[in-house]
N, C-alpha and C. Protein backbone atom coordinates (compact mmCIF):
# COMPACT_ATOMS: atom_id res chain seq x y z
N UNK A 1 29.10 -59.54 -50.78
CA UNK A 1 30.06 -58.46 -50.61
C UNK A 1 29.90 -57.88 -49.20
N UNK A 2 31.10 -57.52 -48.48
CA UNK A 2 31.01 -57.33 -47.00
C UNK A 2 30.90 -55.33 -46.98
N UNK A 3 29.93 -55.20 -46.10
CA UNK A 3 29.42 -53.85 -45.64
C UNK A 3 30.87 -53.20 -45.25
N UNK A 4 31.13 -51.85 -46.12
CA UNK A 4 32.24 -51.41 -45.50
C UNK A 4 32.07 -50.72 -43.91
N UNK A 5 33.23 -50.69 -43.74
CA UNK A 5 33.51 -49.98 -42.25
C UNK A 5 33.15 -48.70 -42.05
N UNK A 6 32.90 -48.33 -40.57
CA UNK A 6 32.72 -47.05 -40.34
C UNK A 6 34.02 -46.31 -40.69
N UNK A 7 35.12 -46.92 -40.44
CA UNK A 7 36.25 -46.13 -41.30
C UNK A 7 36.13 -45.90 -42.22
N UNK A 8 36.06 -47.00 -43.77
CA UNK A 8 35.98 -46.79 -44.87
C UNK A 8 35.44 -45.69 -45.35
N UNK A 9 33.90 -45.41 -44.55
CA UNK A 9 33.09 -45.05 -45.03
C UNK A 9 33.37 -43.37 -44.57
N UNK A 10 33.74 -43.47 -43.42
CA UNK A 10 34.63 -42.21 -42.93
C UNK A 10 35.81 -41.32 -43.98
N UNK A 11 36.34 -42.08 -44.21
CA UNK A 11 37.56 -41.76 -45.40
C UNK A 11 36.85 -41.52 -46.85
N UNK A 12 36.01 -41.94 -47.28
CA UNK A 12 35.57 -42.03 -48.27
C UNK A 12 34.46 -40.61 -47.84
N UNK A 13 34.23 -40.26 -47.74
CA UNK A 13 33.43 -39.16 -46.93
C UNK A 13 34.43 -37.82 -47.28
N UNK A 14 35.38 -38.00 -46.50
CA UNK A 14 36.48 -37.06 -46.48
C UNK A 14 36.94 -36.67 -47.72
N UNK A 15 36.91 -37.54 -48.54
CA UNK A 15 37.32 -37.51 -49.92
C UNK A 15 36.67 -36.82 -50.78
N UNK A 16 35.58 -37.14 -50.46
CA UNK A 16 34.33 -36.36 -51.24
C UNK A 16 34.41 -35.23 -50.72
N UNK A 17 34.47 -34.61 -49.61
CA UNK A 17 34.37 -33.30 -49.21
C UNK A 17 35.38 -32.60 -49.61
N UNK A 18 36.65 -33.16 -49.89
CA UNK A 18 37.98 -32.42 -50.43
C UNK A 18 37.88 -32.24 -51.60
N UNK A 19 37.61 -33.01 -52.78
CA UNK A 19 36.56 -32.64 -54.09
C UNK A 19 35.81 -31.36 -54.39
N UNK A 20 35.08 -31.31 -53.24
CA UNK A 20 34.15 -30.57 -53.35
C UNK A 20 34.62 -29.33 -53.19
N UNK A 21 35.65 -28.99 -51.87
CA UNK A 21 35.80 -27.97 -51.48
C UNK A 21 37.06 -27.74 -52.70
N UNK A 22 37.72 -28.21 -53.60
CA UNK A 22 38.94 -28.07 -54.62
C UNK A 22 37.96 -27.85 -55.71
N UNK A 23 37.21 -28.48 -56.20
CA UNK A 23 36.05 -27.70 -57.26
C UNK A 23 35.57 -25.94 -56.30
N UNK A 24 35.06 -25.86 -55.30
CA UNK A 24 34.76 -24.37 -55.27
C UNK A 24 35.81 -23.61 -55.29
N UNK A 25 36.95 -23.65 -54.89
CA UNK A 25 38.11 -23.32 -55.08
C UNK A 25 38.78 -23.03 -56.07
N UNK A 26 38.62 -23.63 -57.25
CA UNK A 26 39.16 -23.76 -58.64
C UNK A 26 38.12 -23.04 -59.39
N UNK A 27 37.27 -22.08 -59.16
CA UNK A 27 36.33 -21.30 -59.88
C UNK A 27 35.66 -21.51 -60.79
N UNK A 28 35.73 -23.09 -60.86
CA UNK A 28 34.72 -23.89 -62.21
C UNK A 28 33.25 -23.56 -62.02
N UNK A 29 32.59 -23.61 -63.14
CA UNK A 29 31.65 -23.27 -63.54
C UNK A 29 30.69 -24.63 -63.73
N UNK A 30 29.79 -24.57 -62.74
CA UNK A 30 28.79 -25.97 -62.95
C UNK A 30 27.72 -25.60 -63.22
N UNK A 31 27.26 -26.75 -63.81
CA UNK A 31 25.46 -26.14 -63.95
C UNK A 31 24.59 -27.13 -63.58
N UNK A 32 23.30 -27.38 -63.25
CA UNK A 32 22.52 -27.77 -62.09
C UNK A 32 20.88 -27.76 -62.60
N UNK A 33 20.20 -28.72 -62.63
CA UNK A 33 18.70 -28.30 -63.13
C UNK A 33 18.11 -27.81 -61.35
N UNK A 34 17.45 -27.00 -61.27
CA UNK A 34 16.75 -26.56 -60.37
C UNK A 34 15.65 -27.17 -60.00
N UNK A 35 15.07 -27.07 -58.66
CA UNK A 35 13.65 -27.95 -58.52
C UNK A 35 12.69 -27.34 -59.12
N UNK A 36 12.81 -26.08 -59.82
CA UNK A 36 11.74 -25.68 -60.36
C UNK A 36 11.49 -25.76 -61.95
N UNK A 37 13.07 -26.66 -62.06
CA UNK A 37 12.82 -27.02 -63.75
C UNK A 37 13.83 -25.77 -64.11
N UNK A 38 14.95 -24.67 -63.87
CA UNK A 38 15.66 -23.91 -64.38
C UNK A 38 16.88 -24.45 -64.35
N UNK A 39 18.14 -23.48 -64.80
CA UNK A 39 19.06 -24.33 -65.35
C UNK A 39 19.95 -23.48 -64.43
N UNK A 40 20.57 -23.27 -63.53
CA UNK A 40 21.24 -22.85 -62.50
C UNK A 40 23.10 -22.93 -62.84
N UNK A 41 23.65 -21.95 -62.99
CA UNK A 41 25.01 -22.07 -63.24
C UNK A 41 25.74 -21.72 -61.85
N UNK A 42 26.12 -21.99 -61.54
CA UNK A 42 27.13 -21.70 -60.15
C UNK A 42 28.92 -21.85 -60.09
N UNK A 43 29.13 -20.78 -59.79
CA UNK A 43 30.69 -20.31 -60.20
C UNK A 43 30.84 -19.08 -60.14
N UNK A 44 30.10 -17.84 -60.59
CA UNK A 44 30.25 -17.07 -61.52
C UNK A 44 29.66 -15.80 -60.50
N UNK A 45 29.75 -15.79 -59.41
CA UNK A 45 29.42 -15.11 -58.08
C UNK A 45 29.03 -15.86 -56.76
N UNK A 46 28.71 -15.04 -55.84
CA UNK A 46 28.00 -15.77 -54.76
C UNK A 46 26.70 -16.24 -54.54
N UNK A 47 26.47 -16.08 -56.00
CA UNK A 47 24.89 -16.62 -55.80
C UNK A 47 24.67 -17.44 -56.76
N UNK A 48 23.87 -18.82 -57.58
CA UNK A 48 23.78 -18.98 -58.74
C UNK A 48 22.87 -18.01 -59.47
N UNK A 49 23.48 -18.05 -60.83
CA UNK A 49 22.52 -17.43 -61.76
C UNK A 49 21.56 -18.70 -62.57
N UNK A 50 19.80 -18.20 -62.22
CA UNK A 50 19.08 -19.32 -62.83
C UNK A 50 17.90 -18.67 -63.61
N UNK A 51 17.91 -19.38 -65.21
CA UNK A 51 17.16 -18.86 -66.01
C UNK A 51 16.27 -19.79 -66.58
N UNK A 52 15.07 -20.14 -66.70
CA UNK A 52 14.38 -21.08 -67.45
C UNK A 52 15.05 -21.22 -68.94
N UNK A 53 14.90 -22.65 -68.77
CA UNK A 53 15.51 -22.89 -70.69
C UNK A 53 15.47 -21.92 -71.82
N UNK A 54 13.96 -21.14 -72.10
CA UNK A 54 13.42 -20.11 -72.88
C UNK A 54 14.81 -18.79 -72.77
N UNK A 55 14.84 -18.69 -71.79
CA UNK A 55 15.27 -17.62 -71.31
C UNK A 55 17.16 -17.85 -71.42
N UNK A 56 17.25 -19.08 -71.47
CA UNK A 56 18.64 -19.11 -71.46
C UNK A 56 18.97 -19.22 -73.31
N UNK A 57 17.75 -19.67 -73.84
CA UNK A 57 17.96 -19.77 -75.72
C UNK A 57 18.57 -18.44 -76.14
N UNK A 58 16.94 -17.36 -75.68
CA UNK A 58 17.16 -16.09 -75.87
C UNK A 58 18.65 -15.27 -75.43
N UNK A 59 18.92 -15.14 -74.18
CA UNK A 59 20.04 -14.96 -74.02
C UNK A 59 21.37 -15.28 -75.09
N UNK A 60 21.70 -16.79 -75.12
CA UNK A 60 22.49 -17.07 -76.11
C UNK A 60 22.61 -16.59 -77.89
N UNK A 61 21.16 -16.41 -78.30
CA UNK A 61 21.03 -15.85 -79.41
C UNK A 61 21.51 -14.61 -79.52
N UNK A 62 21.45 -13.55 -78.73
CA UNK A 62 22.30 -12.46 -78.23
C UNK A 62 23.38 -12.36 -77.88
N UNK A 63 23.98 -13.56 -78.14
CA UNK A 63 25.42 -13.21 -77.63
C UNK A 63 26.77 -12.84 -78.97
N UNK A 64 26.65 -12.40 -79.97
CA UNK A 64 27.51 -11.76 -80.65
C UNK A 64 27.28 -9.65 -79.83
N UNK A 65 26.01 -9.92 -79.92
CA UNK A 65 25.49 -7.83 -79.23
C UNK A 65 25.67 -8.10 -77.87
N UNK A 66 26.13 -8.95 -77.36
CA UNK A 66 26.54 -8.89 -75.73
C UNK A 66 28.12 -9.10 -76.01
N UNK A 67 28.74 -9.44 -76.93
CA UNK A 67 30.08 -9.56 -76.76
C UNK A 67 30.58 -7.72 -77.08
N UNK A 68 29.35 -7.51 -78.33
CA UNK A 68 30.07 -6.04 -78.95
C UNK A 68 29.73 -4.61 -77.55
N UNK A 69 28.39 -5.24 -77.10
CA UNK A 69 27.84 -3.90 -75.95
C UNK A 69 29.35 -4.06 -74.94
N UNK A 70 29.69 -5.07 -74.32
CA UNK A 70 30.93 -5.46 -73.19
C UNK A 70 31.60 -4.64 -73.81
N UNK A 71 32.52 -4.88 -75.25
CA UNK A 71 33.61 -3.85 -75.66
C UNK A 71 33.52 -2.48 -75.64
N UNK A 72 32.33 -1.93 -76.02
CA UNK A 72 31.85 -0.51 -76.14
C UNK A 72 32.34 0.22 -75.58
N UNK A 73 31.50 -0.85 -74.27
CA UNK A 73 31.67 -0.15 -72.65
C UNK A 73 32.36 -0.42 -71.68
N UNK A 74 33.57 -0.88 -72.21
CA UNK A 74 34.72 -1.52 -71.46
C UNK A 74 35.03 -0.74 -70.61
N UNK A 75 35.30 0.86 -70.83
CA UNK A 75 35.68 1.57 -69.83
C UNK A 75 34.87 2.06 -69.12
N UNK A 76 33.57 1.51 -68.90
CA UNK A 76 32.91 1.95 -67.80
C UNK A 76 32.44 0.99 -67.28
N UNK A 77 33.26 -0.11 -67.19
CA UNK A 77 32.95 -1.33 -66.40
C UNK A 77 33.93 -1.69 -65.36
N UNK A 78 33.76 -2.12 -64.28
CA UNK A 78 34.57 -2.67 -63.35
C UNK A 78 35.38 -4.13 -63.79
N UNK A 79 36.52 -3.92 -63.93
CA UNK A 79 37.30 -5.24 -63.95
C UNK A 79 37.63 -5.55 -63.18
N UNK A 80 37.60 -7.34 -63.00
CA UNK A 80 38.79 -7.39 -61.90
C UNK A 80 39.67 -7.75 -61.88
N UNK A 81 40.77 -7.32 -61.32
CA UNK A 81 42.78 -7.19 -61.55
C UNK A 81 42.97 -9.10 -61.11
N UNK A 82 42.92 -9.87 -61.81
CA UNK A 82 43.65 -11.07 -61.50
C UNK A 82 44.15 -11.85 -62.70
């Protein structure tokens, strides 16, 4: 099989970067193992949020009293208009 071109490989490059930059763009939500072994979600601000596995169980087990605390306190939370 013949070595592609510095074009090819140029274009194919480009492609990938337009991907990339249309995924950050499109506000999807990825998730990522960390080098330190955590589970890293990225989307969801300017920073990722990363929690060790333990920590992400716990969390989830809480999430019916994290859906009801959000409503409670709906009006003293910042929304944002979009």
């Amino acid at each position: 099989m013949a070595e592609p071109t510095y074009d090819e490989l140029k274009g194919k490059l480009q492609e990938l970067e337009k991907q990339v930059e249309t995924k950050k763009r499109s506000g999807a939500i990825e998730f990522r193992v960390s080098e330190k072994g955590g589970v890293s979600v990225y989307g969801l601000g300017r920073f990722p949020v990363t929690l060790y596995y333990e920590q992400w169980t716990r969390l989830l087990d809480t999430v019916p009293d994290l859906k009801a605390f959000l409503e409670e306190n709906k009006s003293k939370l910042k929304l944002k208009q979009g």
